[in-house]
PDB file of N, CA and C in Angstrom:
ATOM      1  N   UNK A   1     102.345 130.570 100.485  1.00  0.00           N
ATOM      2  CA  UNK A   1     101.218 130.917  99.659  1.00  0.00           C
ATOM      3  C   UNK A   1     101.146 129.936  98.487  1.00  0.00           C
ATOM      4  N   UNK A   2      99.941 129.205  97.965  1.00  0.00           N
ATOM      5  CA  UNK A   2      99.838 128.916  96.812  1.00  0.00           C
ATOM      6  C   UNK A   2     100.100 128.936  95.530  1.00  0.00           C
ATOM      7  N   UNK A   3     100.295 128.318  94.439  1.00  0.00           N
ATOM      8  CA  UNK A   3     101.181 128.971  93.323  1.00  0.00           C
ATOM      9  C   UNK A   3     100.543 128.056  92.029  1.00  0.00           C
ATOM     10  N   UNK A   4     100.264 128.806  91.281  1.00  0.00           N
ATOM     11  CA  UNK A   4      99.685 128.427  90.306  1.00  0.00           C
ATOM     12  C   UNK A   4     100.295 128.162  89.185  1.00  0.00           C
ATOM     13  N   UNK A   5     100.409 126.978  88.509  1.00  0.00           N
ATOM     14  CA  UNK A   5     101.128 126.866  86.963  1.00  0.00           C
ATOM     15  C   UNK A   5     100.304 126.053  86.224  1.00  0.00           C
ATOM     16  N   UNK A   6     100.382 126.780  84.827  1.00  0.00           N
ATOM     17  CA  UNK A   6      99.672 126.401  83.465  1.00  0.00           C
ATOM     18  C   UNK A   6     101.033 125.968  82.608  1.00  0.00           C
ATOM     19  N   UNK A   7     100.242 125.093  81.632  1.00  0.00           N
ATOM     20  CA  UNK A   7     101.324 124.738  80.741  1.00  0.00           C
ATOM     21  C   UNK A   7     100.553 124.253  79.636  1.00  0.00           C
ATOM     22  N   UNK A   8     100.656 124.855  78.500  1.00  0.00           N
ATOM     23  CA  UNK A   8      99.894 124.778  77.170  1.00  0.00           C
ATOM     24  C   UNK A   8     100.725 124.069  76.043  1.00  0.00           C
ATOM     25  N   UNK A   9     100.786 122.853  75.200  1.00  0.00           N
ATOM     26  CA  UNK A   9     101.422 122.616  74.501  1.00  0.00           C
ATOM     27  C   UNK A   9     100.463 122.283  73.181  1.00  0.00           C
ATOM     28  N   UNK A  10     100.788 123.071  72.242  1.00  0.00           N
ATOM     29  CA  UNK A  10     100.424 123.349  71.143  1.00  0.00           C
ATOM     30  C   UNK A  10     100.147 122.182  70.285  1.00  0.00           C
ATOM     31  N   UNK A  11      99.184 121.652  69.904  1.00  0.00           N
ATOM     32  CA  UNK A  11      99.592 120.361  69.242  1.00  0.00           C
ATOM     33  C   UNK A  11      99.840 118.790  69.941  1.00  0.00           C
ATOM     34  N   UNK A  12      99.606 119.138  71.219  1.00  0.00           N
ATOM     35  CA  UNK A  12     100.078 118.428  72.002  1.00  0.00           C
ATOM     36  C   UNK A  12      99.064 117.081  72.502  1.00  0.00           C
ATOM     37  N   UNK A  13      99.135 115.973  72.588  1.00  0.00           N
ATOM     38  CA  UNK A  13      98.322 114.572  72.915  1.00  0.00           C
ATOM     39  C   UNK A  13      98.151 113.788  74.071  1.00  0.00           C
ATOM     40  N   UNK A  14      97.267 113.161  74.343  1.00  0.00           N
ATOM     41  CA  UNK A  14      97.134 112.717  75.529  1.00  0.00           C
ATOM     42  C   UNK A  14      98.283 111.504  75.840  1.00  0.00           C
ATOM     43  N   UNK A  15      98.772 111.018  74.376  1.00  0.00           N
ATOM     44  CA  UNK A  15      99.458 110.237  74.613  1.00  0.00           C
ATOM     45  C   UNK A  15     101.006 110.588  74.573  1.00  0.00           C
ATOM     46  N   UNK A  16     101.402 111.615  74.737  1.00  0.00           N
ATOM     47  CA  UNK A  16     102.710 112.238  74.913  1.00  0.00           C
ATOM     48  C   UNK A  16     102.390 112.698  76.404  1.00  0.00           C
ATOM     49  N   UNK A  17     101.189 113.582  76.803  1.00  0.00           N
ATOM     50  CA  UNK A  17     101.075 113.736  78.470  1.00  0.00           C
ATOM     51  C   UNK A  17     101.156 112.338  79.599  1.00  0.00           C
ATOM     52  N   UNK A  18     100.685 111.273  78.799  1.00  0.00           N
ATOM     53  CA  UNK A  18     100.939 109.836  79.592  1.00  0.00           C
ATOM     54  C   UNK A  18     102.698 109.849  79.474  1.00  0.00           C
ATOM     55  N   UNK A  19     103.140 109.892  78.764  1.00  0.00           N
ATOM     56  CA  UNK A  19     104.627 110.075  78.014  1.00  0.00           C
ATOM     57  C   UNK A  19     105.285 110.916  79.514  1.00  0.00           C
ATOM     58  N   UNK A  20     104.977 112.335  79.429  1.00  0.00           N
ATOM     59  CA  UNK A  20     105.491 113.143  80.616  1.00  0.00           C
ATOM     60  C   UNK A  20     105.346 112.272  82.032  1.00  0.00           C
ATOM     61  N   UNK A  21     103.826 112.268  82.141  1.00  0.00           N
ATOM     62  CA  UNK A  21     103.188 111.772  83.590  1.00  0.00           C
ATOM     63  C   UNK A  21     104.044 110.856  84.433  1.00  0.00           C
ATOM     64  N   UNK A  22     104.734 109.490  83.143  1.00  0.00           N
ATOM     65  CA  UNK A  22     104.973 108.622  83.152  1.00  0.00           C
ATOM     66  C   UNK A  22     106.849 108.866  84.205  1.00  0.00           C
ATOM     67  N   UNK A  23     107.347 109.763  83.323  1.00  0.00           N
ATOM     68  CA  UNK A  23     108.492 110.249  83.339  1.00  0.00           C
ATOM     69  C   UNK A  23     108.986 110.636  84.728  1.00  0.00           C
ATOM     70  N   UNK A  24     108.072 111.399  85.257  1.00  0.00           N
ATOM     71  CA  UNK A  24     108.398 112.606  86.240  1.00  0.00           C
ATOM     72  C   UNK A  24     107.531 112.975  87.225  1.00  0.00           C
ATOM     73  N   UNK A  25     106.627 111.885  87.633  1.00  0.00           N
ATOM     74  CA  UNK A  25     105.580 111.768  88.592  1.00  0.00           C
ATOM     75  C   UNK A  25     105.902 110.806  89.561  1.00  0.00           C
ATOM     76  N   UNK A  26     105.642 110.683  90.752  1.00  0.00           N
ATOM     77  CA  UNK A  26     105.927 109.215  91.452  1.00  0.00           C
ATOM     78  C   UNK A  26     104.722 108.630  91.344  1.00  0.00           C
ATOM     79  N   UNK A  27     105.137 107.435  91.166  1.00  0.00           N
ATOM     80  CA  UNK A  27     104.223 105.998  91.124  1.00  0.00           C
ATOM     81  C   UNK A  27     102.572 106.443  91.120  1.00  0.00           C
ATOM     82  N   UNK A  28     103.084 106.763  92.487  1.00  0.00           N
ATOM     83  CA  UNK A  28     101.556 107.065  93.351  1.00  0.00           C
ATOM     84  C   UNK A  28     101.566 108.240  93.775  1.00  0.00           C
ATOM     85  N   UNK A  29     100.624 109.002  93.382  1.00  0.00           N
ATOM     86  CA  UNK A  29     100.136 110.610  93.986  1.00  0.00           C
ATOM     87  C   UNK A  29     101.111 111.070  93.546  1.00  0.00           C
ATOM     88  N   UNK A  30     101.469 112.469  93.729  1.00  0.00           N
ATOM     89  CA  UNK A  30     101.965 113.771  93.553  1.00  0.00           C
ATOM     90  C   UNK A  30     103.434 114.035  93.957  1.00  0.00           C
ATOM     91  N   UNK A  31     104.047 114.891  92.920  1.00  0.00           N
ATOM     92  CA  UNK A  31     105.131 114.893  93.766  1.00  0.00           C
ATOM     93  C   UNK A  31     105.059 115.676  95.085  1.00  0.00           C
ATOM     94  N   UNK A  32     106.051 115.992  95.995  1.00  0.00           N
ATOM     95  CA  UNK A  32     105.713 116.813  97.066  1.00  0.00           C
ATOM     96  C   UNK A  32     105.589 118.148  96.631  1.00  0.00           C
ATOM     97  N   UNK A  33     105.228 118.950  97.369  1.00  0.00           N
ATOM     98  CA  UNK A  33     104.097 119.724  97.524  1.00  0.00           C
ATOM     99  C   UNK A  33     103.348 120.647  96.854  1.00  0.00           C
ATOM    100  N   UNK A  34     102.752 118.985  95.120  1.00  0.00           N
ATOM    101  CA  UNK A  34     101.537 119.871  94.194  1.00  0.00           C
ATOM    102  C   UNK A  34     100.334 118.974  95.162  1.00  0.00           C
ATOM    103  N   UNK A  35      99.552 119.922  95.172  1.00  0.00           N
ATOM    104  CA  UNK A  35      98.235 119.867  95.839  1.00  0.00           C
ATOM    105  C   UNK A  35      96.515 119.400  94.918  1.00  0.00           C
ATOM    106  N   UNK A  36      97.168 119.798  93.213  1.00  0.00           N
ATOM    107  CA  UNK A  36      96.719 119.401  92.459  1.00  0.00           C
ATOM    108  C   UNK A  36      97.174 119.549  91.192  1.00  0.00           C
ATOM    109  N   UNK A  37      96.273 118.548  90.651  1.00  0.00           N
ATOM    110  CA  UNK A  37      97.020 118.362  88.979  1.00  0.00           C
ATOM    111  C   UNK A  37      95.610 118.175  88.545  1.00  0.00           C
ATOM    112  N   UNK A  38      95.566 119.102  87.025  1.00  0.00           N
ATOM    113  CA  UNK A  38      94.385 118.679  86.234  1.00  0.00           C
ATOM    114  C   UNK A  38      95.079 118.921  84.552  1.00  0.00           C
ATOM    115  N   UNK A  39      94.682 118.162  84.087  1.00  0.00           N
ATOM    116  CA  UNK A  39      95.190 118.258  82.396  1.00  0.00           C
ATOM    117  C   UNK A  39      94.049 117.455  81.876  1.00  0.00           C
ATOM    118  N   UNK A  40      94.226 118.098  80.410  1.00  0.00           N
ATOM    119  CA  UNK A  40      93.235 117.319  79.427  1.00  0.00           C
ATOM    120  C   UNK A  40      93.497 118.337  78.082  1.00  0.00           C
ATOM    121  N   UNK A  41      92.654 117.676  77.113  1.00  0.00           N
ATOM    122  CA  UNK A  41      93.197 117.946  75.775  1.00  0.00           C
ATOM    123  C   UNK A  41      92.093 119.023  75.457  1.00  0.00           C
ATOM    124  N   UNK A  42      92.478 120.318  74.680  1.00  0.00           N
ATOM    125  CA  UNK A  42      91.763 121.294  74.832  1.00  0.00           C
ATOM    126  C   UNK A  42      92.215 121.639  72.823  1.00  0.00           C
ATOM    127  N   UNK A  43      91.252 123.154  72.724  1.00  0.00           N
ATOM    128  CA  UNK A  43      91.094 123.237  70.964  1.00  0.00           C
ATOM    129  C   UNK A  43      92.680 123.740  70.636  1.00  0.00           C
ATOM    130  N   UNK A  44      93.529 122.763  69.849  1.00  0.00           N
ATOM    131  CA  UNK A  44      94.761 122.932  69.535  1.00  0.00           C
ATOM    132  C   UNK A  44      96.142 122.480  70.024  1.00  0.00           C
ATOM    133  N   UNK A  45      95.403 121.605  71.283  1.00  0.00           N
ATOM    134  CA  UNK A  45      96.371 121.165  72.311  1.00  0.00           C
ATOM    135  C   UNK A  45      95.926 120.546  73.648  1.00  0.00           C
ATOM    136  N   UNK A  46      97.461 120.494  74.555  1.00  0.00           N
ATOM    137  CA  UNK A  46      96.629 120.137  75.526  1.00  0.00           C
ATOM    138  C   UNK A  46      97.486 121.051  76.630  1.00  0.00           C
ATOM    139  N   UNK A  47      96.479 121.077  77.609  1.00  0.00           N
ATOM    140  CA  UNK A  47      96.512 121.607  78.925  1.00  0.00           C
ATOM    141  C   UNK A  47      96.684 121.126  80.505  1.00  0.00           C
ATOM    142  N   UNK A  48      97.629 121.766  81.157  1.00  0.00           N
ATOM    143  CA  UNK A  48      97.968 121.142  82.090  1.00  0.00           C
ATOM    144  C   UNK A  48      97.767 122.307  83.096  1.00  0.00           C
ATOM    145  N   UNK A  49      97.288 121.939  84.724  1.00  0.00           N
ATOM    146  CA  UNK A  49      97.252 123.430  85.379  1.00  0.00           C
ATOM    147  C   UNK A  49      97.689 122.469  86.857  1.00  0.00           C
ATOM    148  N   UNK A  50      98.603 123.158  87.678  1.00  0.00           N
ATOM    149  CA  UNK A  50      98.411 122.441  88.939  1.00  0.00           C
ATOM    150  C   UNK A  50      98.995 123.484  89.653  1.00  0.00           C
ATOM    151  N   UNK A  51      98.360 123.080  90.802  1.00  0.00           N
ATOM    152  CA  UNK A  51      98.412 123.954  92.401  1.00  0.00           C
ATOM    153  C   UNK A  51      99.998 123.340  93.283  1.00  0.00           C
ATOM    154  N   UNK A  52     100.303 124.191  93.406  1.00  0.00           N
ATOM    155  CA  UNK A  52     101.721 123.983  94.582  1.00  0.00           C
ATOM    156  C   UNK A  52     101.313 124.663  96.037  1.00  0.00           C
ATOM    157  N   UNK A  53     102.070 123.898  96.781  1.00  0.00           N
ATOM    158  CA  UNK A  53     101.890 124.416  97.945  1.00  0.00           C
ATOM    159  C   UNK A  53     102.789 125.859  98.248  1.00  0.00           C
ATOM    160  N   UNK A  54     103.588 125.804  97.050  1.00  0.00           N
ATOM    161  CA  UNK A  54     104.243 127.099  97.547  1.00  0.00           C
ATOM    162  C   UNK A  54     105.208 127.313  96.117  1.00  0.00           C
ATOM    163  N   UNK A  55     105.570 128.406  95.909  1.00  0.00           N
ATOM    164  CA  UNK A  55     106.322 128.744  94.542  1.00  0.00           C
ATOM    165  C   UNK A  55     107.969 128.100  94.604  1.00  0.00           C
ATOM    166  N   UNK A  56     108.637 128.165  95.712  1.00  0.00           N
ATOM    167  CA  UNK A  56     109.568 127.064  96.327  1.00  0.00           C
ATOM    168  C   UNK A  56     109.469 125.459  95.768  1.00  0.00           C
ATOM    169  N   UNK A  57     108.368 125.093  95.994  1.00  0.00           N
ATOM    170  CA  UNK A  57     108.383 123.507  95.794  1.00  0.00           C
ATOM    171  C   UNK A  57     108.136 123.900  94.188  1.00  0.00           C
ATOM    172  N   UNK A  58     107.596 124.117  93.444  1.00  0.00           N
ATOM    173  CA  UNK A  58     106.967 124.606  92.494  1.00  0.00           C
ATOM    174  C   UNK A  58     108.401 124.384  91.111  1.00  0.00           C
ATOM    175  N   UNK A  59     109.674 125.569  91.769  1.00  0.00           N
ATOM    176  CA  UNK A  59     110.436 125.933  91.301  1.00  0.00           C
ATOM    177  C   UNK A  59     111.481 124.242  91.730  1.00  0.00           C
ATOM    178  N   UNK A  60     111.416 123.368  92.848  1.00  0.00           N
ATOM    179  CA  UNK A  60     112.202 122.453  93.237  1.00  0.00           C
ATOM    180  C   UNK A  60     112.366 121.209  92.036  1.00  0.00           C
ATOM    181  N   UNK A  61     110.487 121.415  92.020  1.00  0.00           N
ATOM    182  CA  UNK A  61     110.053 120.123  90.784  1.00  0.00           C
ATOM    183  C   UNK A  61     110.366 120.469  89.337  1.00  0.00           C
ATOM    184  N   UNK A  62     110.647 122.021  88.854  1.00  0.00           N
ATOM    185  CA  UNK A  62     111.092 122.389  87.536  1.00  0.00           C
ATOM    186  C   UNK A  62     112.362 121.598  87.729  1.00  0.00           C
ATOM    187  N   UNK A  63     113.278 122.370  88.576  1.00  0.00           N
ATOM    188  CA  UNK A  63     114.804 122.102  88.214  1.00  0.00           C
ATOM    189  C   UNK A  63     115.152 121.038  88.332  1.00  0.00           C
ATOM    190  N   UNK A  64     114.573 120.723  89.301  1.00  0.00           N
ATOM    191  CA  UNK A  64     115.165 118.782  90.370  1.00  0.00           C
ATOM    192  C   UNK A  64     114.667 117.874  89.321  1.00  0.00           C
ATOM    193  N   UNK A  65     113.598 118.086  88.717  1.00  0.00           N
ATOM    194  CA  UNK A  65     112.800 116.905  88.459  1.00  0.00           C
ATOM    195  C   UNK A  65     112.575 116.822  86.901  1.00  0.00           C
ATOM    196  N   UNK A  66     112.024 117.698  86.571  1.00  0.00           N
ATOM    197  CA  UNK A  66     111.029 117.793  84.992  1.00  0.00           C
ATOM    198  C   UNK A  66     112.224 117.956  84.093  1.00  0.00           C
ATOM    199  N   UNK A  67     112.983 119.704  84.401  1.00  0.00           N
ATOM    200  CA  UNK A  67     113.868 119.476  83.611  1.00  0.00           C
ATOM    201  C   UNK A  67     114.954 118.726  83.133  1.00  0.00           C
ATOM    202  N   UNK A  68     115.589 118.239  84.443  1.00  0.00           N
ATOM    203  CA  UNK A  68     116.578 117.370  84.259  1.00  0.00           C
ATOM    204  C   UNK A  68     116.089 116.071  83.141  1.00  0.00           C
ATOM    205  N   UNK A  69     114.544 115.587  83.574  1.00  0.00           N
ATOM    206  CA  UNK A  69     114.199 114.569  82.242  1.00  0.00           C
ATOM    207  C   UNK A  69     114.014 114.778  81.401  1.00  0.00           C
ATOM    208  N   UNK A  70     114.119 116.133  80.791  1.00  0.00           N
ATOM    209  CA  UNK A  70     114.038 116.482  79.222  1.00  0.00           C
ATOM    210  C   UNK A  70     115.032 116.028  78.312  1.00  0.00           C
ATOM    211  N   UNK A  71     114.965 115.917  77.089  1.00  0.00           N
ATOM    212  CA  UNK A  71     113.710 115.511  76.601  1.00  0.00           C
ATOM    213  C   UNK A  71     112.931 113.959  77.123  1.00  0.00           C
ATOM    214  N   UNK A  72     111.941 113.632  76.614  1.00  0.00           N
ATOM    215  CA  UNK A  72     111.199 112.482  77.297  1.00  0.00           C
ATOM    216  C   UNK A  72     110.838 111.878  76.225  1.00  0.00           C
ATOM    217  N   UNK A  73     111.180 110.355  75.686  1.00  0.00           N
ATOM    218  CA  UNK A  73     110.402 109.931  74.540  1.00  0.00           C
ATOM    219  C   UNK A  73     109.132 109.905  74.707  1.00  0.00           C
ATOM    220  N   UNK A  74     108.885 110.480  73.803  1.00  0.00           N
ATOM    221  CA  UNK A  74     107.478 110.095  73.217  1.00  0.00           C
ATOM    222  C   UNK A  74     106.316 111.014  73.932  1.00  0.00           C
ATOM    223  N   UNK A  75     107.057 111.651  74.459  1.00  0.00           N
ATOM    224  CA  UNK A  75     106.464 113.418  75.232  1.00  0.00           C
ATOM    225  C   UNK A  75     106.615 114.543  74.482  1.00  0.00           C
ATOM    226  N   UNK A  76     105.954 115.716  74.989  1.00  0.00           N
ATOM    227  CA  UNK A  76     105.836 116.626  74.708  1.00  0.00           C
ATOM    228  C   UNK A  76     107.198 117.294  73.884  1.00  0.00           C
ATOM    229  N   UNK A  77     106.900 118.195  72.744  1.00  0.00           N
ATOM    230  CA  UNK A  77     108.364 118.253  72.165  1.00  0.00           C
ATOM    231  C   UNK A  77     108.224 120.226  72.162  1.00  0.00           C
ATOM    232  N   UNK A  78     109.772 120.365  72.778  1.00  0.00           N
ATOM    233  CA  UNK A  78     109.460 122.244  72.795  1.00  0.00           C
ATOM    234  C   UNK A  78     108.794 122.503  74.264  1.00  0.00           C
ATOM    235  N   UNK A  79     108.995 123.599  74.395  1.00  0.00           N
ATOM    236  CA  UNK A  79     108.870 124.582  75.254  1.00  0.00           C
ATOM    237  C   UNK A  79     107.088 124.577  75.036  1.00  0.00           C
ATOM    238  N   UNK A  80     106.465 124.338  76.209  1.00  0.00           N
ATOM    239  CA  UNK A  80     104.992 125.090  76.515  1.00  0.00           C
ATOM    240  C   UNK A  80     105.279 126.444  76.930  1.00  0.00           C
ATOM    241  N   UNK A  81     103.413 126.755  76.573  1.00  0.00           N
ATOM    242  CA  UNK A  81     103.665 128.072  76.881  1.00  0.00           C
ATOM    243  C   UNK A  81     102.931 128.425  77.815  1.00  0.00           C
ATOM    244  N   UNK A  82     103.339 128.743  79.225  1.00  0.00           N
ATOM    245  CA  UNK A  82     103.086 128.615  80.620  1.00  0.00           C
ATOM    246  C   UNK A  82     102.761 130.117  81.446  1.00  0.00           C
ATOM    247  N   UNK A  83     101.909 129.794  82.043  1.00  0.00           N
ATOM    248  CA  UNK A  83     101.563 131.062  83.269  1.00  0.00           C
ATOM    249  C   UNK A  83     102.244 130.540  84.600  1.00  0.00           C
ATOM    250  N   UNK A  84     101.929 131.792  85.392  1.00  0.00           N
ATOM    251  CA  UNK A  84     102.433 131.422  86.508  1.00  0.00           C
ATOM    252  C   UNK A  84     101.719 132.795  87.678  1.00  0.00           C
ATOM    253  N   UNK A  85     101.178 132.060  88.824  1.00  0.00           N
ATOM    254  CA  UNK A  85     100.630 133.296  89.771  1.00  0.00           C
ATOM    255  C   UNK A  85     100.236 132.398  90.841  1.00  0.00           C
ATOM    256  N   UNK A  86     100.489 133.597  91.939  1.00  0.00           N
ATOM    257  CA  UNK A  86     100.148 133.638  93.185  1.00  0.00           C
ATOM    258  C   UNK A  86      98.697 133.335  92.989  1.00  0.00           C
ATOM    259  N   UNK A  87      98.550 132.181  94.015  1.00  0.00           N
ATOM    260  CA  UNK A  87      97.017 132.271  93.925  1.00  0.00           C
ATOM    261  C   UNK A  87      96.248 133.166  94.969  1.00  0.00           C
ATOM    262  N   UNK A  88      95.559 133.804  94.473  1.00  0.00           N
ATOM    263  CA  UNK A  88      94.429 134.670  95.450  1.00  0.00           C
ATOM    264  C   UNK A  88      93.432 134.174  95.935  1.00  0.00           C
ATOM    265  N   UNK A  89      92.777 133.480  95.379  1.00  0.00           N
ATOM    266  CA  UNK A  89      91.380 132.398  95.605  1.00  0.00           C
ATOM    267  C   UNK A  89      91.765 131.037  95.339  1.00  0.00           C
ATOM    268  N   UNK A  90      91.057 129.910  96.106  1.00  0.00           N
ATOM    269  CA  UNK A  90      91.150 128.759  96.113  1.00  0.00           C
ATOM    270  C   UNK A  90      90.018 128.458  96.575  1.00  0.00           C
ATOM    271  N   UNK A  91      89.099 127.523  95.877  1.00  0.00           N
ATOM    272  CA  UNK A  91      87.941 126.918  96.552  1.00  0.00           C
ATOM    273  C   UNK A  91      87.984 125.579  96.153  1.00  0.00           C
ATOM    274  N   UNK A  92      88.053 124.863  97.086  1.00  0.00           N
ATOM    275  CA  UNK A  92      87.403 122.974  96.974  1.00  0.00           C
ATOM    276  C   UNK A  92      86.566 122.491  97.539  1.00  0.00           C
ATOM    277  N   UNK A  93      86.144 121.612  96.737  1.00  0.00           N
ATOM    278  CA  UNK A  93      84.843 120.936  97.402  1.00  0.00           C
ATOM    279  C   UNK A  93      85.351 119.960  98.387  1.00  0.00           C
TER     280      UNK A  93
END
């Protein structure tokens, strides 16, 4: 099933999300199995939301990947403050 994660960082810049992106993304496309990624800078911060193919891979890329590169110069500093859900609906064009 699909799996949904948000990640809100307070204060947070496009040029600290290049900072993350940079860090803990491969080269090219996605890690395995996010299906999508959308972020942008929103009132107070910025926002990040992406689709997993499954709460498994989801949980692989926290531990395996993101966290282990914490902290990240010139990235995000602190804990976001994150959702998380099963997705019920999915529509793409």
């Amino acid at each position: 099933m699909a799996y949904l994660q948000t990640h809100f960082w307070k204060g947070g810049t496009e040029e600290q999300y290049q900072s993350m992106l940079t860090a803990v993304h491969p080269p090219q496309g996605l890690p395995d199995g996010q299906t999508a990624h959308v972020a942008g800078p929103t009132d107070g911060g910025y926002l990040i939301s992406v689709v997993w193919d499954s709460k498994e891979h989801s949980e692989r890329f926290m531990n395996g990947t993101l966290l282990p590169a914490l902290p990240v110069e010139g990235g995000f500093a602190g804990a976001p403050e994150e959702r998380l859900a099963e997705v019920a609906h999915l529509e793409m064009a």
